[in-house]
C-alpha atoms as a PDB file:
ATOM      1  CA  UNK A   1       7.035   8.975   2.319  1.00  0.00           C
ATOM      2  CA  UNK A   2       3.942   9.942   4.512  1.00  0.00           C
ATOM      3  CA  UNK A   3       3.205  13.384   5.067  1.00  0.00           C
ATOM      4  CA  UNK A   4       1.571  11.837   8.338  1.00  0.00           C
ATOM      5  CA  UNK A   5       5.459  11.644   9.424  1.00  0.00           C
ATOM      6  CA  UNK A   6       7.531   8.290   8.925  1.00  0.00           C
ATOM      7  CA  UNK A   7       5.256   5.925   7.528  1.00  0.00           C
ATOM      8  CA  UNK A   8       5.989   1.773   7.715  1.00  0.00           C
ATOM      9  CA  UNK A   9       7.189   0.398   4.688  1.00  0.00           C
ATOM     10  CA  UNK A  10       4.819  -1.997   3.754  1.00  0.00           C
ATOM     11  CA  UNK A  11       5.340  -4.635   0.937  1.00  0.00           C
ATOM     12  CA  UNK A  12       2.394  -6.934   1.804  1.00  0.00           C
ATOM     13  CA  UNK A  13      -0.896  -5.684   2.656  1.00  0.00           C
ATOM     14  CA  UNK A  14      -3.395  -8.511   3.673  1.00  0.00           C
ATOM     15  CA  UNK A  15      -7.029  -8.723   3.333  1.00  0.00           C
ATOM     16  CA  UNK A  16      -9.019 -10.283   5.927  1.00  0.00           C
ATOM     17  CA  UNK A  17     -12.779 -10.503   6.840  1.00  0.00           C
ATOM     18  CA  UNK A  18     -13.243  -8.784   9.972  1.00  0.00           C
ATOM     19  CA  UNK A  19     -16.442 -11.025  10.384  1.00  0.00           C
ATOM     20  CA  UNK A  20     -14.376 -14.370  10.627  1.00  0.00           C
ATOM     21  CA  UNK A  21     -13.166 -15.027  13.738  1.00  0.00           C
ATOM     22  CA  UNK A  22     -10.812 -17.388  12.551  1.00  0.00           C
ATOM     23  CA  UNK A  23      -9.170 -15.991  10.277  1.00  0.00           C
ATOM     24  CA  UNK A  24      -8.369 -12.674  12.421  1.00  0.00           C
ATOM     25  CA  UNK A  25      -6.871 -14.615  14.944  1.00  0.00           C
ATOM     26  CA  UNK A  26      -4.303 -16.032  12.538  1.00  0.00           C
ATOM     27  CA  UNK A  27      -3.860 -12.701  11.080  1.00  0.00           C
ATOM     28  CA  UNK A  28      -0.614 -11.900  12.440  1.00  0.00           C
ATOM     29  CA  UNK A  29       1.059 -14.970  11.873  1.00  0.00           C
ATOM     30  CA  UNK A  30       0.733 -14.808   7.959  1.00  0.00           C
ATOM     31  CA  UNK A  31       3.873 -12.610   7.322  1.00  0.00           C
ATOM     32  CA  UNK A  32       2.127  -9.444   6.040  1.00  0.00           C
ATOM     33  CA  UNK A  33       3.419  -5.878   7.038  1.00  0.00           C
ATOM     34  CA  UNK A  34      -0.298  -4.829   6.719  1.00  0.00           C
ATOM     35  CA  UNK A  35      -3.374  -6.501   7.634  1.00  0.00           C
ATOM     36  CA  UNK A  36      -6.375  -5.348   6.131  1.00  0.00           C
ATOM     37  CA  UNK A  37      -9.606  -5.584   8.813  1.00  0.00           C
ATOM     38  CA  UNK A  38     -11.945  -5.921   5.556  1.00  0.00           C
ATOM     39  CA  UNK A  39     -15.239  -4.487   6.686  1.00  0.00           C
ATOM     40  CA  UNK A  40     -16.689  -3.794   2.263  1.00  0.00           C
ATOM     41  CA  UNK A  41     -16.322  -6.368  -0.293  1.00  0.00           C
ATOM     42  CA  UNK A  42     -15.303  -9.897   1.961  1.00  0.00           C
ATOM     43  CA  UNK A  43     -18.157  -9.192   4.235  1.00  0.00           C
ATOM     44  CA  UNK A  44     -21.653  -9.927   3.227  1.00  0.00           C
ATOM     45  CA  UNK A  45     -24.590  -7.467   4.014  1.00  0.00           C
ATOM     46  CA  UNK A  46     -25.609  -9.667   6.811  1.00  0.00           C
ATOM     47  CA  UNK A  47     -22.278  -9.959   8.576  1.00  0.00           C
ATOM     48  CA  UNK A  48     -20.966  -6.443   8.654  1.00  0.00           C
ATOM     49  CA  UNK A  49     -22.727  -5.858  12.224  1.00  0.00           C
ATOM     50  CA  UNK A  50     -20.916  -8.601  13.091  1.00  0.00           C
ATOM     51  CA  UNK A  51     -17.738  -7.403  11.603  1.00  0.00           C
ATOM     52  CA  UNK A  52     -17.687  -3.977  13.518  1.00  0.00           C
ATOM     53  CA  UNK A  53     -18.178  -5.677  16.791  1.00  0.00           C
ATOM     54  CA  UNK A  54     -15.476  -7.978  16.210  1.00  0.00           C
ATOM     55  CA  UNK A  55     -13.255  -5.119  14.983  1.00  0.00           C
ATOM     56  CA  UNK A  56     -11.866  -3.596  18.260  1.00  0.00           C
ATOM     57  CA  UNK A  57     -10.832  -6.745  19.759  1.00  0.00           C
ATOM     58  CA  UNK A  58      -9.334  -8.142  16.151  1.00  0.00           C
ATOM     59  CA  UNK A  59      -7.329  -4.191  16.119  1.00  0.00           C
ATOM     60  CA  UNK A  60      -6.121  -4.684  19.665  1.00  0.00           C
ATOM     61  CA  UNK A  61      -5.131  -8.072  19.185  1.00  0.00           C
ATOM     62  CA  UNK A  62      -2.954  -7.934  15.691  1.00  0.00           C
ATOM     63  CA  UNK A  63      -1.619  -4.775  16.373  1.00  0.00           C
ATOM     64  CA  UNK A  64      -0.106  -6.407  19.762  1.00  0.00           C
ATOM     65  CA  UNK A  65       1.579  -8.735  17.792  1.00  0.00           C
ATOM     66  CA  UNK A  66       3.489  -6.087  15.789  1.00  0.00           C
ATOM     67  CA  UNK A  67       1.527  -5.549  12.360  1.00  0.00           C
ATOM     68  CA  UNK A  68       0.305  -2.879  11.445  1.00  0.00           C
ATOM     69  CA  UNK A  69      -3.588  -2.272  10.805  1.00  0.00           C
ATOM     70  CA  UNK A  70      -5.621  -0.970   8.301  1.00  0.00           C
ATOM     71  CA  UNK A  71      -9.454  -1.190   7.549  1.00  0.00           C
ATOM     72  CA  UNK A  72     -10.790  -1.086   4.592  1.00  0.00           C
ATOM     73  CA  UNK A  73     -14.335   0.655   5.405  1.00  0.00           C
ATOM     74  CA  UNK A  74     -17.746   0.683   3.192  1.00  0.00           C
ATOM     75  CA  UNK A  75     -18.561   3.061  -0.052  1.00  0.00           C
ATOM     76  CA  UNK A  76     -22.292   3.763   1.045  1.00  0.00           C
ATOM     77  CA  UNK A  77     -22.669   6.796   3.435  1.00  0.00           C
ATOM     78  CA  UNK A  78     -24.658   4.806   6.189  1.00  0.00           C
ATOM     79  CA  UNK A  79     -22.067   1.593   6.470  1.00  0.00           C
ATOM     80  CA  UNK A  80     -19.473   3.932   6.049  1.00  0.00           C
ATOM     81  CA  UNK A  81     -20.459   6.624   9.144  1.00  0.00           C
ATOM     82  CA  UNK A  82     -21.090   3.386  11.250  1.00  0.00           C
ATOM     83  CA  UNK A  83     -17.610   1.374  10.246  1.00  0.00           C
ATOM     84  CA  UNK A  84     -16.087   4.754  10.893  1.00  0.00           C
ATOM     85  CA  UNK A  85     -17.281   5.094  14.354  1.00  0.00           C
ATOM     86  CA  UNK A  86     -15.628   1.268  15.278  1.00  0.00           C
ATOM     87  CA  UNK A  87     -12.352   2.033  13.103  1.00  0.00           C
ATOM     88  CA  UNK A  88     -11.060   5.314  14.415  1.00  0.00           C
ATOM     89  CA  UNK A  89      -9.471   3.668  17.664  1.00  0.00           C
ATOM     90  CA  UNK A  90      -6.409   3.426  18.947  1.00  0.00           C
ATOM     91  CA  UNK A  91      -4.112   0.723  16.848  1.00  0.00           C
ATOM     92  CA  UNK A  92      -5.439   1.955  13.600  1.00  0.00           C
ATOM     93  CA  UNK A  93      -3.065   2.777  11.137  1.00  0.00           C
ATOM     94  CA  UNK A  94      -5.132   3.821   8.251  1.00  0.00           C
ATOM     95  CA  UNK A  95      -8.179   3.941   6.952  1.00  0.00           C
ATOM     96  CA  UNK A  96      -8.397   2.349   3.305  1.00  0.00           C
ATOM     97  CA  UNK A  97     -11.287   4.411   0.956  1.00  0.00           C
ATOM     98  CA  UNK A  98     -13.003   2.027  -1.645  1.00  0.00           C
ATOM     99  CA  UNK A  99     -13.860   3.543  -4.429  1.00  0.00           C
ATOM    100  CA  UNK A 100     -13.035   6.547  -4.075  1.00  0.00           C
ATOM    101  CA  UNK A 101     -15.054   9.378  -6.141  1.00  0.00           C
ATOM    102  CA  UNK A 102     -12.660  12.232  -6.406  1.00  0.00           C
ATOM    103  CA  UNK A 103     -10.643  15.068  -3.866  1.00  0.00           C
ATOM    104  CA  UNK A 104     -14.033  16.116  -1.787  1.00  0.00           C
ATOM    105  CA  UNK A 105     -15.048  12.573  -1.416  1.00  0.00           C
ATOM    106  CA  UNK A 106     -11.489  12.110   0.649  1.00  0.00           C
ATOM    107  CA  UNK A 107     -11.747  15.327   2.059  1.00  0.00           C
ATOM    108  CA  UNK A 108     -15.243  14.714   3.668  1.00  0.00           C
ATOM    109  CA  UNK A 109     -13.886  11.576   5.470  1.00  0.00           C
ATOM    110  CA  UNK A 110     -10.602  13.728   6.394  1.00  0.00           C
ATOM    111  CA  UNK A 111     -13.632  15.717   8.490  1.00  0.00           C
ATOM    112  CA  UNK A 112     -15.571  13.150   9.795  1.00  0.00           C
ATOM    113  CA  UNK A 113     -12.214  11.337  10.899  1.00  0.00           C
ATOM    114  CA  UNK A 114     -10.965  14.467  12.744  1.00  0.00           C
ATOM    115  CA  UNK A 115     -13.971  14.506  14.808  1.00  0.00           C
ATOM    116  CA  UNK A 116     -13.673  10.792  15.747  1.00  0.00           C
ATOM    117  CA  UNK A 117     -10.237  11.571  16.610  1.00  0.00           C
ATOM    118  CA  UNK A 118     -11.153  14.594  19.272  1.00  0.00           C
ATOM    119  CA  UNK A 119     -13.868  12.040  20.607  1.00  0.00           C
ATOM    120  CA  UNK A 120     -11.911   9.068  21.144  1.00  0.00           C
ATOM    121  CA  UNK A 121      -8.818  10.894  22.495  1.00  0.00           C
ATOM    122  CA  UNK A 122      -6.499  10.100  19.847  1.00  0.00           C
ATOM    123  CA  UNK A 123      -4.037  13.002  18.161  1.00  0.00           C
ATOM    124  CA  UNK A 124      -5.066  14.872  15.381  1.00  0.00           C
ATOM    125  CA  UNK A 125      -3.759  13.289  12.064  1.00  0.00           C
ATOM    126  CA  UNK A 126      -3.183   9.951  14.314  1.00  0.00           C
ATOM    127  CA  UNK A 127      -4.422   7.877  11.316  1.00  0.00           C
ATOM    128  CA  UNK A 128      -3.702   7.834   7.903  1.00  0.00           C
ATOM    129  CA  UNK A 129      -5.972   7.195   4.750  1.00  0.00           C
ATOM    130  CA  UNK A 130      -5.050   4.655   1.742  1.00  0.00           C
ATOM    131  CA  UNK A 131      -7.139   5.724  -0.857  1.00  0.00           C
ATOM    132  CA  UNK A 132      -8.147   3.309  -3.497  1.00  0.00           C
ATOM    133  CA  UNK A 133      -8.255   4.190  -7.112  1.00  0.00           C
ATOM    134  CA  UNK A 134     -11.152   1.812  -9.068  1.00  0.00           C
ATOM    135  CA  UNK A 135     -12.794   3.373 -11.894  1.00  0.00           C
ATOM    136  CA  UNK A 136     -10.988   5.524 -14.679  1.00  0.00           C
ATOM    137  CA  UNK A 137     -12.379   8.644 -14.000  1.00  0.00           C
ATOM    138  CA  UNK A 138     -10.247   8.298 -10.065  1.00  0.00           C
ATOM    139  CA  UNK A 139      -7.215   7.730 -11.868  1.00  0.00           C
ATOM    140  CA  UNK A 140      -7.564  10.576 -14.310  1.00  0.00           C
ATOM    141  CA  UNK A 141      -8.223  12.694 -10.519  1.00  0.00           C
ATOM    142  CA  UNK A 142      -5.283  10.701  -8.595  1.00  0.00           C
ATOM    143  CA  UNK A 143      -2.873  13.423  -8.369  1.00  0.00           C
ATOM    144  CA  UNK A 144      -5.844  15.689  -6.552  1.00  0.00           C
ATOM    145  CA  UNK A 145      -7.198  12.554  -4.657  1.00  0.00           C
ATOM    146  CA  UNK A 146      -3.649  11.850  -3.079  1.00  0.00           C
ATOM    147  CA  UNK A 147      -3.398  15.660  -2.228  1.00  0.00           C
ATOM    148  CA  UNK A 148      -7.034  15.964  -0.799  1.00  0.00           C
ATOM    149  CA  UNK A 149      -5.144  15.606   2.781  1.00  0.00           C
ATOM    150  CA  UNK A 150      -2.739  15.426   4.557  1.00  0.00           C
ATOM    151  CA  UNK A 151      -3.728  11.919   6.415  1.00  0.00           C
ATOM    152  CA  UNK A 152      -3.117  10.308   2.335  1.00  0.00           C
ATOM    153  CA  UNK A 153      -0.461   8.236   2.790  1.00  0.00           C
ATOM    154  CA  UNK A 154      -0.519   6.253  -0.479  1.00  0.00           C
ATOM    155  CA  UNK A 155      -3.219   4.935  -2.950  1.00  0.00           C
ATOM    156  CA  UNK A 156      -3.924   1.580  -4.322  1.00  0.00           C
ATOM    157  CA  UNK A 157      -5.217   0.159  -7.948  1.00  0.00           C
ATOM    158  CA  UNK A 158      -8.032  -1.716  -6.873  1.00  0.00           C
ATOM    159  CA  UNK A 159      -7.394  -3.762  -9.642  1.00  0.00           C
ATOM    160  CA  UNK A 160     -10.191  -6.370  -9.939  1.00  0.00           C
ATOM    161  CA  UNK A 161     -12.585  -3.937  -9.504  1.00  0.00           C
ATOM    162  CA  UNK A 162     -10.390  -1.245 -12.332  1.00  0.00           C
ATOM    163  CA  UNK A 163     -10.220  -3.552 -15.144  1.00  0.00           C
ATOM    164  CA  UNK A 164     -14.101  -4.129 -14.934  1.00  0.00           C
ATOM    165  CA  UNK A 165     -14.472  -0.616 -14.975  1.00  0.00           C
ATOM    166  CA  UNK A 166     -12.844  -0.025 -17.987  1.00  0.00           C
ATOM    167  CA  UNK A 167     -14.147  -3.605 -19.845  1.00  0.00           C
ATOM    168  CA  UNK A 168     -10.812  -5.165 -19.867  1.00  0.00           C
ATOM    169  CA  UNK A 169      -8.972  -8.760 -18.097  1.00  0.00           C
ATOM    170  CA  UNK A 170      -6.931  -7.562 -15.838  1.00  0.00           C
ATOM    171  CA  UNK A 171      -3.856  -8.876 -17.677  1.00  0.00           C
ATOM    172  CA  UNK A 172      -0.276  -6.959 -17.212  1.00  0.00           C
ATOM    173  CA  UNK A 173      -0.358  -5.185 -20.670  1.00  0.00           C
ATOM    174  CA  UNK A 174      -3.888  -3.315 -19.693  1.00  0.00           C
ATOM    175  CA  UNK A 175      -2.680  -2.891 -16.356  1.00  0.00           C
ATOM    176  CA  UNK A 176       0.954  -1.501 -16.883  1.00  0.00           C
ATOM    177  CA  UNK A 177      -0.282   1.910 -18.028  1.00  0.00           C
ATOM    178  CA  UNK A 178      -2.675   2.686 -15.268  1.00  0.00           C
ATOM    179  CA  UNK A 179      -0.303   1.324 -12.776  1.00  0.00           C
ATOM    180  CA  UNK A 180       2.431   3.545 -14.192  1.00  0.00           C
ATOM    181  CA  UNK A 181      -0.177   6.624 -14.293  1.00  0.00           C
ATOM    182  CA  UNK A 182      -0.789   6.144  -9.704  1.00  0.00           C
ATOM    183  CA  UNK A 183       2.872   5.610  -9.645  1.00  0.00           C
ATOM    184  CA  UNK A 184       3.409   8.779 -11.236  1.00  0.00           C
ATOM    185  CA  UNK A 185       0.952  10.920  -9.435  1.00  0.00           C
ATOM    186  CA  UNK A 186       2.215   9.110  -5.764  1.00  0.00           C
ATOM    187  CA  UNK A 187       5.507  10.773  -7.072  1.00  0.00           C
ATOM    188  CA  UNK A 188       4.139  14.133  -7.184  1.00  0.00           C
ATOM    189  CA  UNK A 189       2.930  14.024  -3.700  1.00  0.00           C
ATOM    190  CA  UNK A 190       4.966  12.071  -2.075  1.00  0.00           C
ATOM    191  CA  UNK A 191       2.817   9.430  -1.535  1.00  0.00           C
ATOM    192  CA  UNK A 192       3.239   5.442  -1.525  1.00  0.00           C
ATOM    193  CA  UNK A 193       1.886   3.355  -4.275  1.00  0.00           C
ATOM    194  CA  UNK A 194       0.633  -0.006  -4.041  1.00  0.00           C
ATOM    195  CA  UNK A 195      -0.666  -2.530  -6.724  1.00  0.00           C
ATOM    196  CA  UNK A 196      -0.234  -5.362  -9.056  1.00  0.00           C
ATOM    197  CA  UNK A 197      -0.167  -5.172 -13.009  1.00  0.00           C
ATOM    198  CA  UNK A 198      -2.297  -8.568 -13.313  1.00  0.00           C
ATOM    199  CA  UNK A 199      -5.156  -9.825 -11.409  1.00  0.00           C
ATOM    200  CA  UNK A 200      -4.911 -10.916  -7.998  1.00  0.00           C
ATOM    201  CA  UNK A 201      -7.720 -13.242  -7.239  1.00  0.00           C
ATOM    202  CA  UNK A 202      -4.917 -16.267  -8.433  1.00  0.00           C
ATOM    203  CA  UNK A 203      -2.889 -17.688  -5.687  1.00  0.00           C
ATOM    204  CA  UNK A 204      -2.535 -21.137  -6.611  1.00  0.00           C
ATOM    205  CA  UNK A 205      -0.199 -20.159  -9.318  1.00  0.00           C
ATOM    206  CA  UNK A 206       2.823 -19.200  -7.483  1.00  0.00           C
ATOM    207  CA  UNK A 207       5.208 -18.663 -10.656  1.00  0.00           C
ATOM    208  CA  UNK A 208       3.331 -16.469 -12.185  1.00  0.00           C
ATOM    209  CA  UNK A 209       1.785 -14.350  -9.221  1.00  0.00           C
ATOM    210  CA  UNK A 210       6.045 -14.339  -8.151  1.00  0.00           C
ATOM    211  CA  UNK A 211       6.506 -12.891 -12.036  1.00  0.00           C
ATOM    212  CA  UNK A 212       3.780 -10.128 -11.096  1.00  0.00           C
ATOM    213  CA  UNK A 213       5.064  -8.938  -7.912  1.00  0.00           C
ATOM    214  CA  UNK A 214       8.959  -8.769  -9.035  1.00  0.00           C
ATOM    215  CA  UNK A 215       7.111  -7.025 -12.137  1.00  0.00           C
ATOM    216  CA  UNK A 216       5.639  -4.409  -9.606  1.00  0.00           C
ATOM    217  CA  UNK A 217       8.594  -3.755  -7.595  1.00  0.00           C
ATOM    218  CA  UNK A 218      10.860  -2.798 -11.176  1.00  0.00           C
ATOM    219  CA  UNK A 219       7.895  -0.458 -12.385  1.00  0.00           C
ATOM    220  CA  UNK A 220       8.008   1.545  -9.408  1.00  0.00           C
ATOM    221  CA  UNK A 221       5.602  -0.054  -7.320  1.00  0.00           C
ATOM    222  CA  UNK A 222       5.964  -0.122  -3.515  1.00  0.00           C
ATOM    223  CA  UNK A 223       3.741  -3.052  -2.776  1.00  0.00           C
ATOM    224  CA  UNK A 224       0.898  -5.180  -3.115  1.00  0.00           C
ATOM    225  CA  UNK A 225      -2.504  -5.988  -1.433  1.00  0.00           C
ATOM    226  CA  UNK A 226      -2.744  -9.571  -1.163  1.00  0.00           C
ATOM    227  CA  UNK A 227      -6.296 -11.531  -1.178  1.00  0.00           C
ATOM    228  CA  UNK A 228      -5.164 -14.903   0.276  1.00  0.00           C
ATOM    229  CA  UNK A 229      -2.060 -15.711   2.800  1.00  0.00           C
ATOM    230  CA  UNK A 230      -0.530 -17.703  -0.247  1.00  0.00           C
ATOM    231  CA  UNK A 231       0.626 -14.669  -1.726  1.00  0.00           C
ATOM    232  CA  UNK A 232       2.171 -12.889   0.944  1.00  0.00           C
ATOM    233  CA  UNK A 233       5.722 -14.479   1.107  1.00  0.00           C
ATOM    234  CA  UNK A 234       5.953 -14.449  -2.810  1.00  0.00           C
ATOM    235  CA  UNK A 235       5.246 -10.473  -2.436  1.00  0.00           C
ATOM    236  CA  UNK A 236       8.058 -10.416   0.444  1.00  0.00           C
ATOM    237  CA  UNK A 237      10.790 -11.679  -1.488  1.00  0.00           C
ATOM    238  CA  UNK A 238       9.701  -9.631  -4.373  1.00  0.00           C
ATOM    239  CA  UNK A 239      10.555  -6.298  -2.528  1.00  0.00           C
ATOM    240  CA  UNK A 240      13.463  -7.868  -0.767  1.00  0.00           C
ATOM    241  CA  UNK A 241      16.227  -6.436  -3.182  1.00  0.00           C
ATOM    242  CA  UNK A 242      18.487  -9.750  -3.797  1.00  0.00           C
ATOM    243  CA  UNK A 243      22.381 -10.011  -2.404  1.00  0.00           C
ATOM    244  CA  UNK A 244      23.510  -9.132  -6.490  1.00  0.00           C
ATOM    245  CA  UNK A 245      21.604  -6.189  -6.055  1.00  0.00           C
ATOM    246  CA  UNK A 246      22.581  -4.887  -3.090  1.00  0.00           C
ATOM    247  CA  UNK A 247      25.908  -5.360  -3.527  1.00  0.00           C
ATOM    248  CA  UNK A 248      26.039  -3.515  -7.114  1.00  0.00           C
ATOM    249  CA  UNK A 249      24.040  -0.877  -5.470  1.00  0.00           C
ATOM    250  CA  UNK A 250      26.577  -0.496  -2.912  1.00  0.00           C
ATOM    251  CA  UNK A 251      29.667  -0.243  -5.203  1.00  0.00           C
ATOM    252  CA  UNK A 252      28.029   2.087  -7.704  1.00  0.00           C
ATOM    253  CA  UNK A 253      27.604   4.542  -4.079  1.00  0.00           C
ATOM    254  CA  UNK A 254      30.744   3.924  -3.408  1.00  0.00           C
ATOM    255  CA  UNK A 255      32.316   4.316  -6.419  1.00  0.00           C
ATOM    256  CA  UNK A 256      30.475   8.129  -7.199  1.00  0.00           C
ATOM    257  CA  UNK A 257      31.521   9.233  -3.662  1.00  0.00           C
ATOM    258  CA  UNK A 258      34.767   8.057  -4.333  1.00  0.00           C
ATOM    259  CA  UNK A 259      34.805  10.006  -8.030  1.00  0.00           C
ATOM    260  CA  UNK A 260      33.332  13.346  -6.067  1.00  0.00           C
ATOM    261  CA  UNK A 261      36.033  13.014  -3.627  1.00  0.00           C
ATOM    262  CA  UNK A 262      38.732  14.323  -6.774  1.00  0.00           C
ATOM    263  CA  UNK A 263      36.099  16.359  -8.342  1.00  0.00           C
ATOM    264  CA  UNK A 264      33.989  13.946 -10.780  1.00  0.00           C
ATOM    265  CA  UNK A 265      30.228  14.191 -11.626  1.00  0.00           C
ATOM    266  CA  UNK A 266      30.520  10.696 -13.120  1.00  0.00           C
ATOM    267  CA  UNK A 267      31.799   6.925 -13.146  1.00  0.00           C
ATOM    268  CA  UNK A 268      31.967   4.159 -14.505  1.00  0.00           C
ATOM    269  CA  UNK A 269      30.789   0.527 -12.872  1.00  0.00           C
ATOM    270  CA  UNK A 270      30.951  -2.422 -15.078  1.00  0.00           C
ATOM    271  CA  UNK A 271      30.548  -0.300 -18.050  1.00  0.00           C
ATOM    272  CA  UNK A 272      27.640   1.486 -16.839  1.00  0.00           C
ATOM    273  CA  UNK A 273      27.769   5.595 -16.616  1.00  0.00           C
ATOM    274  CA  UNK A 274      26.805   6.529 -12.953  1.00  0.00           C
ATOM    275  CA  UNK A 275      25.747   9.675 -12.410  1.00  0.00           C
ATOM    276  CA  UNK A 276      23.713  11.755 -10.131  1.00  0.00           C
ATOM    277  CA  UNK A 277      19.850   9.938 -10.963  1.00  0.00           C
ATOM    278  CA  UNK A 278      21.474   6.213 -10.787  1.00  0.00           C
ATOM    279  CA  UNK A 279      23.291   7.152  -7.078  1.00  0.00           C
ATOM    280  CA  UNK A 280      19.748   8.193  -6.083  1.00  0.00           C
ATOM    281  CA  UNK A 281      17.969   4.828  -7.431  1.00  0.00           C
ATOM    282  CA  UNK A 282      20.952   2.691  -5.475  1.00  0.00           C
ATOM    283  CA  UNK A 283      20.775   4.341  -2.133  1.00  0.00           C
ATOM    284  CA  UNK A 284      16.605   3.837  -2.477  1.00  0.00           C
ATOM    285  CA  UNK A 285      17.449   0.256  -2.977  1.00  0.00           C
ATOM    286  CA  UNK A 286      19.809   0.274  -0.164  1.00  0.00           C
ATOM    287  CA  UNK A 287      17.501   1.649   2.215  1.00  0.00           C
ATOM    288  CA  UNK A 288      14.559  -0.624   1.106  1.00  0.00           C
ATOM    289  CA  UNK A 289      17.422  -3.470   1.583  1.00  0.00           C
ATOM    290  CA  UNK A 290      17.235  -2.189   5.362  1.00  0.00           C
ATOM    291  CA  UNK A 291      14.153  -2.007   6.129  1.00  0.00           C
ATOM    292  CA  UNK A 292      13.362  -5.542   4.484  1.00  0.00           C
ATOM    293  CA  UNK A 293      15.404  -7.330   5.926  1.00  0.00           C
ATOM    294  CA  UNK A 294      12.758  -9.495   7.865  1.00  0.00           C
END
């Protein structure tokens, strides 16, 4: 998917406050693909010194374990520069963008990363950006944001932060549409899309945070950023395609290689036409199947 090269397939993405010591050292033992360092919104003005001299350490020690690192860096130019200077570091991932303005805004920390790169020794494009889409006028740019450069590997509906925006609850029927609109410009560009149609500040409601996430996986989605540990299995086993499915994926493949073998376009599979676009949508779930599997 990444124009970085091949990028992890991540389901859950976790946020945790790169100030608290105690939750970072649990990090990797939560089930996420991702963990989120969160140096913006979870850490408060006074703690985000803190948080960038815990942040090497808390990178070198989760990424050690296996899962993959991303930090979510400030909006304002001065926290940004300074989170920037910690982040870019070997065991970094990507970068996640808050609020992200529009194409030069991404391209100006494409620059600034590239020159932390060459000073820290890493290789150029090393680390990717997740760009996240919060106010209406980035989603109405988020074809052009997720082509701003090359180190885009997906964008995310910050969706708390969205439905504000735009004066709505973040409920799934204001969501679905904006949702759909990311998934469709990730398309374009080849670009991973990550979100939830629904708020995500619940996580003692498991049955209907599990509705959400199987919800995101059928739109489209390819995962979700999760706020609290609680929601990370449900998010797991949303994006783990079920035995049924795998199995009917697997005889609709090899049923249409099967009918090309004596010269048909088309087949039929428990009444269902299979053609070329349905092959294509059962070999995606196939390989998702594989890569899931943990």
């Amino acid at each position: 998917m990444s124009r970085l090269g091949s990028a992890p397939l991540w389901r859950s993405l976790l946020f945790v406050p790169a100030h608290e010591k105690r939750f970072v050292e649990k990090a990797h033992t939560r089930g996420a693909d991702a963990v989120i360092l969160d140096l913006e919104d979870s850490a408060p003005a006074f703690a985000k010194e803190m948080a960038r001299e815990n942040l090497r350490p808390s990178i070198a020690s989760i990424s050690g374990h296996g899962v993959s690192v991303v930090v979510r860096v400030n909006r304002d130019l001065a926290n940004c520069v300074a989170d920037l200077a910690v982040a870019v570091s070997h065991g970094v991932e990507a970068i996640m963008l808050p609020k992200v303005r529009g194409p030069d805004h991404v391209a100006l920390m494409d620059e600034f990363i590239t020159e932390r790169e060459k000073q820290t020794g890493l290789s150029p494009y090393s680390i990717g950006l997740l760009n996240l889409i919060e106010t209406p006028a980035a989603l109405s740019m988020a074809g052009q944001i997720g082509a701003a450069s090359r180190r885009v590997i997906g964008l995310a509906l910050g969706t708390e932060d969205f439905s504000a925006e735009c004066g709505f609850e973040p409920t799934y029927e204001n969501l679905f549409g904006p949702c759909q609109q990311m998934i469709l410009a990730c398309r374009m560009q080849g670009l991973q899309a990550f979100g939830l149609p629904g708020t995500i500040a619940r996580y003692d409601n498991s049955v209907g945070f599990e509705d959400l996430a199987v919800r995101s996986r059928k739109m489209g989605l390819d995962g979700v950023l999760c706020v609290h540990p609680n929601q990370v299995a449900a998010v797991n086993s949303a994006f783990r395609p079920t035995p049924t499915e795998r199995n009917h994926a697997l005889r609709v493949v090899a049923a249409f290689e099967g009918g090309e073998a004596v010269g048909r376009g088309a087949v039929s599979v428990d009444g269902e036409m299979i053609d070329l676009p349905i092959v294509k949508r059962a070999k995606a779930l196939l390989a998702s199947s594989q890569k899931t599997a943990g």
